[in-house]
C-alpha atoms as a PDB file:
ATOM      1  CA  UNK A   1     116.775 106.561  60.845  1.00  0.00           C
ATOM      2  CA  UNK A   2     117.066 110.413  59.837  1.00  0.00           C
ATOM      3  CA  UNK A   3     116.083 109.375  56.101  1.00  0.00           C
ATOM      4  CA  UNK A   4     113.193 107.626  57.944  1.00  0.00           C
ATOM      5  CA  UNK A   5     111.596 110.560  60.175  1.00  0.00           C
ATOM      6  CA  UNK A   6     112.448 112.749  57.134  1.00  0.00           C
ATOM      7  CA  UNK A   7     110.078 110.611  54.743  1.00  0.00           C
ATOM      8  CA  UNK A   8     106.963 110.327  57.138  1.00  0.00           C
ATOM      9  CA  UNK A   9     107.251 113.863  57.458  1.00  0.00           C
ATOM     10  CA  UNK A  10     107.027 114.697  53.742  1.00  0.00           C
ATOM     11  CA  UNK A  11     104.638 111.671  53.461  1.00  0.00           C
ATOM     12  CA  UNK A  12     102.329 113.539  56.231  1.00  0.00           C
ATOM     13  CA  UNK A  13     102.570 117.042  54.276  1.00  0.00           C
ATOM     14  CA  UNK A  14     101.647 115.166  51.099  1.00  0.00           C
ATOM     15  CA  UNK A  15      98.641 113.660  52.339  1.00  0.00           C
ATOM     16  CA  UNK A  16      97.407 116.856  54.160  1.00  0.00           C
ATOM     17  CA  UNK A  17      97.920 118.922  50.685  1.00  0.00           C
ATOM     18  CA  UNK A  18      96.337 116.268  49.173  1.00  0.00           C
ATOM     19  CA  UNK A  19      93.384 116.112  51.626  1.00  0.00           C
ATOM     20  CA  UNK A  20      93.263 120.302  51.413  1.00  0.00           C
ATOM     21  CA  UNK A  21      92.912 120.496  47.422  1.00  0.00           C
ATOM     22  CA  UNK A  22      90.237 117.786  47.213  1.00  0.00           C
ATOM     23  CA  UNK A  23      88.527 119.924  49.979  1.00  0.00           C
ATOM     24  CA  UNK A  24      89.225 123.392  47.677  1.00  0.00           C
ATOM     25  CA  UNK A  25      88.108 121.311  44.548  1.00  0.00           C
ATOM     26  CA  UNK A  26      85.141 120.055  45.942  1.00  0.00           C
ATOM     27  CA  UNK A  27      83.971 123.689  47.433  1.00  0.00           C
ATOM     28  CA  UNK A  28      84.882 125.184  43.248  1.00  0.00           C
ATOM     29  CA  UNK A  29      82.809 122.454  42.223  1.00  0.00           C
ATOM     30  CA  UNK A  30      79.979 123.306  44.887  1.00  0.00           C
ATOM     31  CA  UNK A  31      79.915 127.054  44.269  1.00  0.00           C
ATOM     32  CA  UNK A  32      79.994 126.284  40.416  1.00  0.00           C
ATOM     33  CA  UNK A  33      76.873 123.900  40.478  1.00  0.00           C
ATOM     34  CA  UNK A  34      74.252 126.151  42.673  1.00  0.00           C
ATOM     35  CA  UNK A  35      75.539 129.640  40.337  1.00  0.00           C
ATOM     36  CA  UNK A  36      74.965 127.230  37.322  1.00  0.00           C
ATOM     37  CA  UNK A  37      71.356 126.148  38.814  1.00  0.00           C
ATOM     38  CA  UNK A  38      70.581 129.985  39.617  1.00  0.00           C
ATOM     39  CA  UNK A  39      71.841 131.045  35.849  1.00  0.00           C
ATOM     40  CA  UNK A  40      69.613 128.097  33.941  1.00  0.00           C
ATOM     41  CA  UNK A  41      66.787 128.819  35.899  1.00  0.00           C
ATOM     42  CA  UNK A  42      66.909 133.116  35.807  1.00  0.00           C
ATOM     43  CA  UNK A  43      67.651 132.509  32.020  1.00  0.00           C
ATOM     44  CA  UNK A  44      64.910 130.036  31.543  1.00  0.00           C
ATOM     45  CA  UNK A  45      62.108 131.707  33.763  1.00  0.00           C
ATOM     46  CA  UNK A  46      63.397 135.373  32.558  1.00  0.00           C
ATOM     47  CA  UNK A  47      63.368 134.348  28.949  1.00  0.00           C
ATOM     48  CA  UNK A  48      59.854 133.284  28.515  1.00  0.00           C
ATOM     49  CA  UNK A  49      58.766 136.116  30.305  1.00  0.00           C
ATOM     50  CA  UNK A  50      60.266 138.645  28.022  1.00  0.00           C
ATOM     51  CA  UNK A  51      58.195 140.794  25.573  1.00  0.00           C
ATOM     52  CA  UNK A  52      57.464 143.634  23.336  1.00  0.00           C
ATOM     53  CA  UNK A  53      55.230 144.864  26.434  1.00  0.00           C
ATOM     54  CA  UNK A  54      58.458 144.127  28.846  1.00  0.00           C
ATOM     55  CA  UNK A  55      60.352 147.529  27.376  1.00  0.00           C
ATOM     56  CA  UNK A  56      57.232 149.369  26.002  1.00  0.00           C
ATOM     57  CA  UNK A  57      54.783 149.380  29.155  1.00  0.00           C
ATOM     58  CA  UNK A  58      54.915 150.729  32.324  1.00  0.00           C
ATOM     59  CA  UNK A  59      54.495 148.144  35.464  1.00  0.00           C
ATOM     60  CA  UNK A  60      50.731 146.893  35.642  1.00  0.00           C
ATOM     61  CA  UNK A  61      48.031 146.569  38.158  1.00  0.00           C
ATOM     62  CA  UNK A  62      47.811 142.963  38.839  1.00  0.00           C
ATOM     63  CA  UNK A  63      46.085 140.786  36.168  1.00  0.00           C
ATOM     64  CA  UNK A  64      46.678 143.798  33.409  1.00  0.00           C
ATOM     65  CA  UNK A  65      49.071 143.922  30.690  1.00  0.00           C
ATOM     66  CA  UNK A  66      52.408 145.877  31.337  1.00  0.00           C
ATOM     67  CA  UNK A  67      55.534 145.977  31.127  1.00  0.00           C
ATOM     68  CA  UNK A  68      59.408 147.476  32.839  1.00  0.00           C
ATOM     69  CA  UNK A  69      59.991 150.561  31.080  1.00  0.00           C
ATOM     70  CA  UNK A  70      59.424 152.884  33.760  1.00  0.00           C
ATOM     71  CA  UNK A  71      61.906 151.088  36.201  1.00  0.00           C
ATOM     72  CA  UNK A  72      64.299 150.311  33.603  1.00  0.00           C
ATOM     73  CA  UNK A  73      64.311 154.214  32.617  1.00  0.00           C
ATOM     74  CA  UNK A  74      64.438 155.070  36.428  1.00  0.00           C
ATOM     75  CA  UNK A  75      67.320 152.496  36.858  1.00  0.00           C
ATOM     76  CA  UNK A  76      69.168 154.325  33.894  1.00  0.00           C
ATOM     77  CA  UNK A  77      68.495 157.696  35.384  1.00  0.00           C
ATOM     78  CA  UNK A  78      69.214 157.162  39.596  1.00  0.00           C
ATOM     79  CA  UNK A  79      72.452 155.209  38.559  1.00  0.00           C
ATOM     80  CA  UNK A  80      73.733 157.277  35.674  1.00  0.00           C
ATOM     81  CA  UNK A  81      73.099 160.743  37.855  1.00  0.00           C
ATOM     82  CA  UNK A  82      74.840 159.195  40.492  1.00  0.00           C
ATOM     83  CA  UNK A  83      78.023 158.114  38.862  1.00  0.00           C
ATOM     84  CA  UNK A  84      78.211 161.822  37.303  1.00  0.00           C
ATOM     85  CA  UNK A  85      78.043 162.878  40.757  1.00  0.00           C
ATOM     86  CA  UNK A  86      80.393 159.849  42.700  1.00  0.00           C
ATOM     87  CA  UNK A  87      82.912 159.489  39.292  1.00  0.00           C
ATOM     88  CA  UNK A  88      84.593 163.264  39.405  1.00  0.00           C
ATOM     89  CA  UNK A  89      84.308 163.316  43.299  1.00  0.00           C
ATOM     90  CA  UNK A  90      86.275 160.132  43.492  1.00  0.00           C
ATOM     91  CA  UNK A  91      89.050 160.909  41.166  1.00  0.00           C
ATOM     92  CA  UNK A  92      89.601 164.307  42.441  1.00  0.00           C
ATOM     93  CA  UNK A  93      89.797 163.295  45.802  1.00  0.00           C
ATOM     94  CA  UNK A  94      91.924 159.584  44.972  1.00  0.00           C
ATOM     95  CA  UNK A  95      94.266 162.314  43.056  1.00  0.00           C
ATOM     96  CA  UNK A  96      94.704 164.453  45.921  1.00  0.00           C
ATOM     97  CA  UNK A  97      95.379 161.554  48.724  1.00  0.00           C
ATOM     98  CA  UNK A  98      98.193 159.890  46.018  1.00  0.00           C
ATOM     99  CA  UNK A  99      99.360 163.078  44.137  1.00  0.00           C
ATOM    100  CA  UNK A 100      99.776 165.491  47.048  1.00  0.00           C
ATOM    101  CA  UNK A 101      98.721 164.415  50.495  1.00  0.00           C
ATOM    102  CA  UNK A 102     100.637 161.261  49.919  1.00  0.00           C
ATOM    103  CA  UNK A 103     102.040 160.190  53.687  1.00  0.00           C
ATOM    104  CA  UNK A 104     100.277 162.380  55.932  1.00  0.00           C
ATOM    105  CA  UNK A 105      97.773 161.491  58.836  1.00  0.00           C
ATOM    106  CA  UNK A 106      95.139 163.063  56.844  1.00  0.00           C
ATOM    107  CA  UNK A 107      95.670 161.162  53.870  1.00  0.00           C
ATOM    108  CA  UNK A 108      95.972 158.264  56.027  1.00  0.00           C
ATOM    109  CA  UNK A 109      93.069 158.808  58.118  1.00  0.00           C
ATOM    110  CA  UNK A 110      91.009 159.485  54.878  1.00  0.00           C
ATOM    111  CA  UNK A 111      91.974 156.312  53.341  1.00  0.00           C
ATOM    112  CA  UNK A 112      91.362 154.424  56.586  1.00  0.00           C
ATOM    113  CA  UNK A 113      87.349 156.231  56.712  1.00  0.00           C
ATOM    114  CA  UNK A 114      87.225 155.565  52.663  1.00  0.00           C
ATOM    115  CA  UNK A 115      87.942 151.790  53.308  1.00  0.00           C
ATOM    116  CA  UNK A 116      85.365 151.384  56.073  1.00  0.00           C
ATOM    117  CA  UNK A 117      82.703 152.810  53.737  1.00  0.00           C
ATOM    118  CA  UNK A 118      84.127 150.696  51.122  1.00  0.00           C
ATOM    119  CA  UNK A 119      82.869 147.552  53.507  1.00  0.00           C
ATOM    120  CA  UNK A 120      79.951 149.485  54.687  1.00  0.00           C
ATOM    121  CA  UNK A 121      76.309 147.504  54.626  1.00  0.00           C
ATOM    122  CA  UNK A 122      74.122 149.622  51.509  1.00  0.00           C
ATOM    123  CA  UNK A 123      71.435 149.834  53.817  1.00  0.00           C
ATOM    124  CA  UNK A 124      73.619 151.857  56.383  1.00  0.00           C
ATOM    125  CA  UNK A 125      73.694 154.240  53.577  1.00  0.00           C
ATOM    126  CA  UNK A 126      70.243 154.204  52.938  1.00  0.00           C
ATOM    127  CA  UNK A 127      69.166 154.894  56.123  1.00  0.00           C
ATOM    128  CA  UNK A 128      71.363 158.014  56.290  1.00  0.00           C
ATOM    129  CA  UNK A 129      69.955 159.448  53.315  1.00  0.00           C
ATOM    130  CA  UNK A 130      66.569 159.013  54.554  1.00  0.00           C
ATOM    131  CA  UNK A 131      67.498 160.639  57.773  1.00  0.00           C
ATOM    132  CA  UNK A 132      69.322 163.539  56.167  1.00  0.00           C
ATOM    133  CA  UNK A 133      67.253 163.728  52.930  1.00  0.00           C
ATOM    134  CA  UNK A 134      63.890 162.204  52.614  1.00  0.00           C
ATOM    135  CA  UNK A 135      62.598 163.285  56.132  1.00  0.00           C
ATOM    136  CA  UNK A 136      63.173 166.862  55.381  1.00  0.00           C
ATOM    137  CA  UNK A 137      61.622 166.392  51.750  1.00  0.00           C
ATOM    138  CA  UNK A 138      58.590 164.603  53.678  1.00  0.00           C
ATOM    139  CA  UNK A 139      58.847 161.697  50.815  1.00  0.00           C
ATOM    140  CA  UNK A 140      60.612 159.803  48.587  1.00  0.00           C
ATOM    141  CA  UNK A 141      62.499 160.994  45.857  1.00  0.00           C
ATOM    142  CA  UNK A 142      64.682 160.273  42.520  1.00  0.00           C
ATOM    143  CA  UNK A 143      66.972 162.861  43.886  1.00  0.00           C
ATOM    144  CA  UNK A 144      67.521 160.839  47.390  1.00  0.00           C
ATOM    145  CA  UNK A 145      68.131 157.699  45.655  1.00  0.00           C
ATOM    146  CA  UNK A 146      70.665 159.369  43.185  1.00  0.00           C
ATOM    147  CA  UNK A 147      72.618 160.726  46.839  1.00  0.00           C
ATOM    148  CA  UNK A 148      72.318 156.930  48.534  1.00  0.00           C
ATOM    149  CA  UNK A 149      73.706 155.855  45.261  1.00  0.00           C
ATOM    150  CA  UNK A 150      76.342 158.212  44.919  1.00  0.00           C
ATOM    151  CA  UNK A 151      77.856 157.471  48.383  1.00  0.00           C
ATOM    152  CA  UNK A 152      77.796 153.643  47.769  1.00  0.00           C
ATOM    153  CA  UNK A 153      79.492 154.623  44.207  1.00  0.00           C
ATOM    154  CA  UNK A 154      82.109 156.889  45.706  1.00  0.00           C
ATOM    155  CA  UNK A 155      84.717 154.607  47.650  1.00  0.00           C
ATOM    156  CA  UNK A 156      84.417 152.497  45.038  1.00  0.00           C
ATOM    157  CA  UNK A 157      85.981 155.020  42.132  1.00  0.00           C
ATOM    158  CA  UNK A 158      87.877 156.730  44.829  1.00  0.00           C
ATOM    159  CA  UNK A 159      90.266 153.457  45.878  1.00  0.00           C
ATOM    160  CA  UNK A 160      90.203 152.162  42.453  1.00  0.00           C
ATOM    161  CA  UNK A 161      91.850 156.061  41.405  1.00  0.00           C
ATOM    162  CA  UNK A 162      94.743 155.365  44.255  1.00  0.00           C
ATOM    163  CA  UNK A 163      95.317 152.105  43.284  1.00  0.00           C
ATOM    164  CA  UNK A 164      95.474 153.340  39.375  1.00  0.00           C
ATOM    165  CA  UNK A 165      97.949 156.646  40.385  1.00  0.00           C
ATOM    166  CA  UNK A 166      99.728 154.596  42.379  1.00  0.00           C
ATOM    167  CA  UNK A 167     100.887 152.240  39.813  1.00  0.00           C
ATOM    168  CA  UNK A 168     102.232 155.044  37.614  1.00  0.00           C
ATOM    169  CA  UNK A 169     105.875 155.086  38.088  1.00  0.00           C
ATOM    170  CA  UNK A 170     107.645 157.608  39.780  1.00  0.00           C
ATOM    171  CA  UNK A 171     110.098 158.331  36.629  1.00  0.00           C
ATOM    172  CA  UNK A 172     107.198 159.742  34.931  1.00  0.00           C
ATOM    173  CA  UNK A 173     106.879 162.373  37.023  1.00  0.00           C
ATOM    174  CA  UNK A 174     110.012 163.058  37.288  1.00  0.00           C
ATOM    175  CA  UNK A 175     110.945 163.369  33.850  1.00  0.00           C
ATOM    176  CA  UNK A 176     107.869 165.704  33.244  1.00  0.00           C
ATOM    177  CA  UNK A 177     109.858 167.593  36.423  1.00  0.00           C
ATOM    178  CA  UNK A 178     112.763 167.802  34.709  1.00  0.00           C
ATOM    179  CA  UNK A 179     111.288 169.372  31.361  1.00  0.00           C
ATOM    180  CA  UNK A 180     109.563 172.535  33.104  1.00  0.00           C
ATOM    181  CA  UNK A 181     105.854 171.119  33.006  1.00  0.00           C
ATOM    182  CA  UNK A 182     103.524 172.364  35.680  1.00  0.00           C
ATOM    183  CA  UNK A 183     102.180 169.969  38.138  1.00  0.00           C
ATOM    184  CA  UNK A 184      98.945 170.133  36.761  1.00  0.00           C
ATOM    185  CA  UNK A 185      99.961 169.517  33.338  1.00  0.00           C
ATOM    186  CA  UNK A 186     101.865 166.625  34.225  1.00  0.00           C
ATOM    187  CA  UNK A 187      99.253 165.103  36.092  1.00  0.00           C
ATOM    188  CA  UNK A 188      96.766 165.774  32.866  1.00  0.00           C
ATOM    189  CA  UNK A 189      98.843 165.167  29.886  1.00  0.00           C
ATOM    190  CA  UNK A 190     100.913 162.364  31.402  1.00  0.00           C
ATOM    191  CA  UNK A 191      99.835 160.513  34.880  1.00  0.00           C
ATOM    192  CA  UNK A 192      95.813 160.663  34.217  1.00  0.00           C
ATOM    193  CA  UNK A 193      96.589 159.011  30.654  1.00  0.00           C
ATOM    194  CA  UNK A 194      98.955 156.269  32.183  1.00  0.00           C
ATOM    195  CA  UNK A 195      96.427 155.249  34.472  1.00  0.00           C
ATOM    196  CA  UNK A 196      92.901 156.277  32.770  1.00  0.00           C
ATOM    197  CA  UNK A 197      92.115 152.476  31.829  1.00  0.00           C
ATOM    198  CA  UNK A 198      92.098 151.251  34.908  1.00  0.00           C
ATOM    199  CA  UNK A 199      90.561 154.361  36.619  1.00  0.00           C
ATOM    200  CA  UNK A 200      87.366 154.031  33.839  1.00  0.00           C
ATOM    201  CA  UNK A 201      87.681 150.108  34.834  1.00  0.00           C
ATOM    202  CA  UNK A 202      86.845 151.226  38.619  1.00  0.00           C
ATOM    203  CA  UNK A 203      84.243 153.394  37.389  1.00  0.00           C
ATOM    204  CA  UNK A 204      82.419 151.018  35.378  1.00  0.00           C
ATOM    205  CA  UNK A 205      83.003 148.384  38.434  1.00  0.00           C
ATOM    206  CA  UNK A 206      81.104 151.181  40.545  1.00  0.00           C
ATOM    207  CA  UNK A 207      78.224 150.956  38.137  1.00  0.00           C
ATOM    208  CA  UNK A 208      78.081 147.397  38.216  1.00  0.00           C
ATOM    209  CA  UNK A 209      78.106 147.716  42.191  1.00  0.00           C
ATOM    210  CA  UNK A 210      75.225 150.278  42.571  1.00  0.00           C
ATOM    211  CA  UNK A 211      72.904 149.265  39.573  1.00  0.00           C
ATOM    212  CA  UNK A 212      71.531 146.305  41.299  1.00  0.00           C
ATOM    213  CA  UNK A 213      71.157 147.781  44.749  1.00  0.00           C
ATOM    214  CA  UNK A 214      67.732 147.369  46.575  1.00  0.00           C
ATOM    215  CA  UNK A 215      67.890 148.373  50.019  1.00  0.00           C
ATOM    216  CA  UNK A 216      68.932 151.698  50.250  1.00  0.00           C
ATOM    217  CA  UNK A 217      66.287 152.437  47.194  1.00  0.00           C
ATOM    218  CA  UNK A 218      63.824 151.151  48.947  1.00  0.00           C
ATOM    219  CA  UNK A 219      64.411 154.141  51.768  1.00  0.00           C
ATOM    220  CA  UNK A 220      65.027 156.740  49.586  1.00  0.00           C
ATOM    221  CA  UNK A 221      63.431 156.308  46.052  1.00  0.00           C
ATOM    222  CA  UNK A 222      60.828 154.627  46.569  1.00  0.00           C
ATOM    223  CA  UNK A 223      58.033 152.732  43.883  1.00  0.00           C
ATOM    224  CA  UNK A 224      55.939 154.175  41.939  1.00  0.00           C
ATOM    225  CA  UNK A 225      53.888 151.712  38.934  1.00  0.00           C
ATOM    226  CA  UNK A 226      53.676 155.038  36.732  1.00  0.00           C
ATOM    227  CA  UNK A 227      56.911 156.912  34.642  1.00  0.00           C
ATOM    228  CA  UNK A 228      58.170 159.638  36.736  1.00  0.00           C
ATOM    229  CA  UNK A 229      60.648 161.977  34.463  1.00  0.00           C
ATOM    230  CA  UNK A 230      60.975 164.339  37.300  1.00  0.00           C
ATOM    231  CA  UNK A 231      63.580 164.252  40.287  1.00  0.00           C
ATOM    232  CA  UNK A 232      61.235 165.267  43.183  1.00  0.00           C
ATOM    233  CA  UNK A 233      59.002 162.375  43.044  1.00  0.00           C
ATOM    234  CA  UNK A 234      59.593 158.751  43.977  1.00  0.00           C
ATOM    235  CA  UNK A 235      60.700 156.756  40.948  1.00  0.00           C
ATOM    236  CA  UNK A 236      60.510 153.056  39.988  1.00  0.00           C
ATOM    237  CA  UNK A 237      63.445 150.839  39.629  1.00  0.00           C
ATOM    238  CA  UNK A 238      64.188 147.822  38.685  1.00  0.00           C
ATOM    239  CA  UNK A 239      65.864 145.823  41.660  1.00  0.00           C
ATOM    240  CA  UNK A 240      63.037 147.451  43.882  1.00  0.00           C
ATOM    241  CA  UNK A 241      60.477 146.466  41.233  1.00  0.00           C
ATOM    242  CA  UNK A 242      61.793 142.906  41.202  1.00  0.00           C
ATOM    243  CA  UNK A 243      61.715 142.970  45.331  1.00  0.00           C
ATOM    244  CA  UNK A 244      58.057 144.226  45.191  1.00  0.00           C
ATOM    245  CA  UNK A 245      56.723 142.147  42.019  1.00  0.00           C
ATOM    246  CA  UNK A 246      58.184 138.890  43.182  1.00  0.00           C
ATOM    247  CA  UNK A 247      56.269 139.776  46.589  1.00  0.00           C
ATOM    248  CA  UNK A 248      53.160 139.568  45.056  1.00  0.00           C
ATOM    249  CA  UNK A 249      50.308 137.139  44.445  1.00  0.00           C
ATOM    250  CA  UNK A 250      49.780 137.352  40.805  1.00  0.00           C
ATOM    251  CA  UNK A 251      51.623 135.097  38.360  1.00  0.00           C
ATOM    252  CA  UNK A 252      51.719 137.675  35.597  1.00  0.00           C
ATOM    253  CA  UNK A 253      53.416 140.215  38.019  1.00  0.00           C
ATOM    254  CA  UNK A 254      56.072 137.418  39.217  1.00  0.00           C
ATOM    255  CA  UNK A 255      56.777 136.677  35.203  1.00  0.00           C
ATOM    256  CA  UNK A 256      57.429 140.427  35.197  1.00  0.00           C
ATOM    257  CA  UNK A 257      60.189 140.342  37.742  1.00  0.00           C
ATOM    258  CA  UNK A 258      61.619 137.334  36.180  1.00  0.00           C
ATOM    259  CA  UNK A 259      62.123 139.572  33.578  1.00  0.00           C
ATOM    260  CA  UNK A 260      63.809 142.247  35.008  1.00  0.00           C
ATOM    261  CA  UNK A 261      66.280 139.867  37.345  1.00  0.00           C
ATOM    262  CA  UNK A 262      67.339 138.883  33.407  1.00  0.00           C
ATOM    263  CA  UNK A 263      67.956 142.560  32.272  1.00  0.00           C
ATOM    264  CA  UNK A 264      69.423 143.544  35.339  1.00  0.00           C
ATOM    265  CA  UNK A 265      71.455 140.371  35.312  1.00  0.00           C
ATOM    266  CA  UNK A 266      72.686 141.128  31.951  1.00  0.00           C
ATOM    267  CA  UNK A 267      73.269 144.268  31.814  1.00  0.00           C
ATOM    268  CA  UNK A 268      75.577 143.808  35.386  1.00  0.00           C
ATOM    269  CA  UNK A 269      77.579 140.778  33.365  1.00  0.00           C
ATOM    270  CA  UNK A 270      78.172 143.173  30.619  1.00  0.00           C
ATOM    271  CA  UNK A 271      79.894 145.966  32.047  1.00  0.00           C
ATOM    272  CA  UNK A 272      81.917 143.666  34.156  1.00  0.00           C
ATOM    273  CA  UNK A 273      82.967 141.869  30.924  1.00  0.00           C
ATOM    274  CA  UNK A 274      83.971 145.626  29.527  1.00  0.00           C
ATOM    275  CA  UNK A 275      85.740 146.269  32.543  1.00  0.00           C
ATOM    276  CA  UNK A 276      87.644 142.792  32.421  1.00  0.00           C
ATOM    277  CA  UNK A 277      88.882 143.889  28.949  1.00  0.00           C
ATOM    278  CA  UNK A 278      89.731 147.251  29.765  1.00  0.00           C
ATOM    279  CA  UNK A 279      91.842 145.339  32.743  1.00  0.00           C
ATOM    280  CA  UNK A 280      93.104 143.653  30.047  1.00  0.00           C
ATOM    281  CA  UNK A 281      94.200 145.803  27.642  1.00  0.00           C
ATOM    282  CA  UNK A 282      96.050 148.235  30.074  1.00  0.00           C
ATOM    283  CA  UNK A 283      98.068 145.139  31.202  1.00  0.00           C
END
């Protein structure tokens, strides 16, 4: 009887794990066939709409030739600025929460305000910025995107830096202790190199993150169809240029932000595939 009840039990648990992974199989095989329809068709539509003109011309007034080099040069410029600004910020202050405020309610209470912005919406950030930024500058500017940027880039390299630090093992330290170095010579010559793969991992993850944001861009730098060098002005960029070209009525202006979803695509892919081997090669 007991050999009995214990059989339609496991028989029971065998059919509901069964049931479970053809449900988990089916949803993989879901979420692989619309990504794979979205891929074939951005590669196919993005492809035939690249050109010489696509990294040579500036964006066009519909039904004139142009091209994405202004928003592809702004997209270089607000995200690069903005991880020289987010990347030192964020190690510093990951070092300092790990390293030497390790345990107390303010390290605790930063880390718990660092994870909310973590999860926060972009736009929430964007609309700060243009609050605290582009009101009193009565306009857009490259400058206000780089900040919106920045903040959306910080959390980001900050966690990643705790997590890295973290993972360093304590015997490090204290054998760099126990020789005489200084703390600050320890933490350059021996804990920063330990963990500096996976802290330039988290940093190249943050560029991936912020490259292809829209909305906060669209409240703080703005469009502009003509190359803008300067910081004061607003500035193209791409995922803003795709919003506002796919928006529109002409054909030759949609072909144009088929082209940038590719580069922007691409370029996203790549750095995530240099940060999976840097992931990699520190394990």
């Amino acid at each position: 009887m007991e050999n009995a009840i214990r059989q339609n039990l496991v028989s029971r648990r065998y059919g509901k794990n069964r049931v479970m992974m053809a449900l988990c199989f089916l949803a993989a095989i879901l979420g692989i066939f619309f990504l794979s329809v979205i891929l074939v068709t951005l590669v196919y539509r993005g492809v035939s709409a690249l050109s010489l003109d696509v990294f040579t011309m500036s964006i066009p007034a519909q039904g004139s030739r142009g091209g994405l080099i202004n928003a592809i040069y702004g997209t270089v410029l607000v995200t690069g600025a903005a991880i020289l600004i987010a990347a030192p910020i964020g190690i510093l202050a990951g070092t300092y929460l790990v390293e030497y405020a390790n345990g107390t309610k303010l390290a605790e209470a930063a880390k718990f305000i660092n994870d909310i912005l973590l999860s926060a919406p972009s736009i929430i950030v964007g609309v700060f910025v243009y609050g605290a930024v582009v009101v009193p500058m009565h306009g857009n500017s490259a400058i206000a995107g780089i900040l919106a940027l920045a903040l959306i880039a910080l959390p980001v390299v900050n966690r990643t830096t705790q997590d890295m630090l973290m993972l360093v093992p304590n015997a490090l330290r204290e054998a760099t202790a126990a020789l005489g170095a200084p703390r600050w010579k320890s933490m350059m010559m021996v804990i920063y190199r330990s963990a500096w793969t996976g802290i330039l991992t988290g940093i190249l993850l943050a560029v991936a993150r912020i490259s292809g944001e829209t909305a906060p861009l669209l409240f703080t730098a703005g469009y502009s169809k003509f190359m803008n060098a300067g910081l004061t002005g607003p500035i193209a960029t791409l995922p803003v240029a795709i919003n506002t070209l796919a928006a529109d009525a002409g054909e030759d202006l949609k072909q144009l932000a088929w082209a940038g979803a590719l580069i922007i695509t691409v370029a996203i892919l790549a750095l995530n595939i240099l940060a999976r081997v840097l992931s990699g090669r520190r394990q």
